[in-house]
Protein backbone atom coordinates (compact mmCIF):
# COMPACT_ATOMS: atom_id res chain seq x y z
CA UNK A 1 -25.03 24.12 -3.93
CA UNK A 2 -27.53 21.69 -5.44
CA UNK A 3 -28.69 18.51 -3.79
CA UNK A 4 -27.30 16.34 -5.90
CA UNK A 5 -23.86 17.87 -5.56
CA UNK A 6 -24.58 17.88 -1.85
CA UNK A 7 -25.13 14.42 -1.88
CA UNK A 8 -22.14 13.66 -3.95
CA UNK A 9 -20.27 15.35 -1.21
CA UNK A 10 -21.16 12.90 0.99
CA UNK A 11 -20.84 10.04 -0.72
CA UNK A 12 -17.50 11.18 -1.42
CA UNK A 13 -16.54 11.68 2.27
CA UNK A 14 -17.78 8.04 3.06
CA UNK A 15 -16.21 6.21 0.56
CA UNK A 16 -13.33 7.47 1.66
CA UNK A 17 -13.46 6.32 5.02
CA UNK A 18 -11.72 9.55 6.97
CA UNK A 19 -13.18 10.98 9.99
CA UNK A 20 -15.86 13.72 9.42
CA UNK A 21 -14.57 16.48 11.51
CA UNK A 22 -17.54 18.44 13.40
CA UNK A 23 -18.16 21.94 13.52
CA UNK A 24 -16.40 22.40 17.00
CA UNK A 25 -13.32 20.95 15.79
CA UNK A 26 -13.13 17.76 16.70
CA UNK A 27 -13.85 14.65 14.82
CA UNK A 28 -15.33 11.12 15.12
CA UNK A 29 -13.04 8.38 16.56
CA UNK A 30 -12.96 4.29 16.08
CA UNK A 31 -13.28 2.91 19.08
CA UNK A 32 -10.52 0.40 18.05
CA UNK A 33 -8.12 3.15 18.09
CA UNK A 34 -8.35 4.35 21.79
CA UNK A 35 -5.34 3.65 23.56
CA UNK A 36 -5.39 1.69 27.01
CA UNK A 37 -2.84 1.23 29.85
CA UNK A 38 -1.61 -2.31 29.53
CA UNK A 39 0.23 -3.84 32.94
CA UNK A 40 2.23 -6.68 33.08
CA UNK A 41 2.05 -7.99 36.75
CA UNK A 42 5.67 -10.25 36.81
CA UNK A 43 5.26 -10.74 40.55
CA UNK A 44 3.92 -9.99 44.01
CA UNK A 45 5.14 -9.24 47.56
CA UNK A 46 3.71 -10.12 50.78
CA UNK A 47 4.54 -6.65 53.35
CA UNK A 48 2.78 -5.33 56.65
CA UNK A 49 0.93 -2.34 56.88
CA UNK A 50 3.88 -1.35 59.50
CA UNK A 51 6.73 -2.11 56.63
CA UNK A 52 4.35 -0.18 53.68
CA UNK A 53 4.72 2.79 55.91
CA UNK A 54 8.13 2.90 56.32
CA UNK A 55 9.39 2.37 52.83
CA UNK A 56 11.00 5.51 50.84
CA UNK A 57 12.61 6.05 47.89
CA UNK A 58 15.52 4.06 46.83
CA UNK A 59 14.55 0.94 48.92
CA UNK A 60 14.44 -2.54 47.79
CA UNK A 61 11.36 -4.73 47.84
CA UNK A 62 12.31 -8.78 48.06
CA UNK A 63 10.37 -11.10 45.39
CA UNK A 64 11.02 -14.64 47.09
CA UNK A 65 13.66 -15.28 45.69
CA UNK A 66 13.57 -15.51 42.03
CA UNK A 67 11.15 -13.77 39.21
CA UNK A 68 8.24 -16.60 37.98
CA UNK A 69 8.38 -16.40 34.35
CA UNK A 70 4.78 -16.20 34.28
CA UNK A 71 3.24 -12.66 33.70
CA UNK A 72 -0.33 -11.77 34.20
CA UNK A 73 -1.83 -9.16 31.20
CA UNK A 74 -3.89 -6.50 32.72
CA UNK A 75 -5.93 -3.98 31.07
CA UNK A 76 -8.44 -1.93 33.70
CA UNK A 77 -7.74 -4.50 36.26
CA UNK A 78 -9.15 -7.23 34.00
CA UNK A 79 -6.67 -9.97 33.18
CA UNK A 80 -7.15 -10.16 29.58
CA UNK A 81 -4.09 -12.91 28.91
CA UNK A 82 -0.73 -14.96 30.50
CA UNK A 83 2.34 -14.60 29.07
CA UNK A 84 5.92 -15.32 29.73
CA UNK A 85 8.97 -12.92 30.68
CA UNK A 86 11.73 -13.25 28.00
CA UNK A 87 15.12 -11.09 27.75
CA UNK A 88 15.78 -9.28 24.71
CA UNK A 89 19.14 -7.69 24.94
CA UNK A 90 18.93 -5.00 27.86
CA UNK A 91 15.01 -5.53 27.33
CA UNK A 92 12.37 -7.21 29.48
CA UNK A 93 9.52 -8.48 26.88
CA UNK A 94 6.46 -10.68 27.19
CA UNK A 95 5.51 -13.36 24.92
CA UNK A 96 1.69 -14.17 25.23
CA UNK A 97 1.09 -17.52 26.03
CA UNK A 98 -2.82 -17.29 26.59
CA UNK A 99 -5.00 -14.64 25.65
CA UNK A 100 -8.75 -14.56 26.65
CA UNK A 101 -10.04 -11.77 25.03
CA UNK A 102 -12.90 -12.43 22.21
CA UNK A 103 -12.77 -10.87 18.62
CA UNK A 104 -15.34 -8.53 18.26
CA UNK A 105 -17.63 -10.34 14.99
CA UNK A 106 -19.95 -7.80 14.99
């Protein structure tokens, strides 16, 4: 193969914006497209060390009475937004209502 044609390669593979895959099989990754574990905390419970310990499965924890419609956004246990608890059907979603994480300009 010539340089030229080697270089046209290249170009080729960069223009069209796919991964280059490596020669150990795997290939590069955007960073944009790792997946995270997202939580949404809808509410908290106040228990003894002495009740922790004696829960199993199948028992009931109580929530003081009622559900907040506020919902912290969690991603690494960094609150990243608020949102609010909304019924969809038989569905539980969350509607953001704040979100504090910047957009990346660089």
């Amino acid at each position: 193969m010539k340089f030229d044609e080697l270089v046209q390669d290249i170009e080729t593979l960069l223009a069209s914006g796919s991964p280059m895959s490596k020669s150990d099989g795997t290939s590069s990754v955007e960073l944009e497209q790792i997946p995270q574990q997202v939580l949404f905390e809808v509410g908290r419970a106040s228990l003894e060390i002495g009740q922790l310990r004696q829960l199993k499965t199948g028992d009931v924890l109580p929530v003081g009475g009622c559900f907040a419609p506020e919902v912290t956004i969690r991603v690494n246990d960094r609150i990243i937004g608020q949102g609010e608890l909304i019924a969809c059907g038989n569905e539980f979603m969350v509607r953001i209502t704040r979100w504090y994480l910047c957009k990346n300009t660089a």
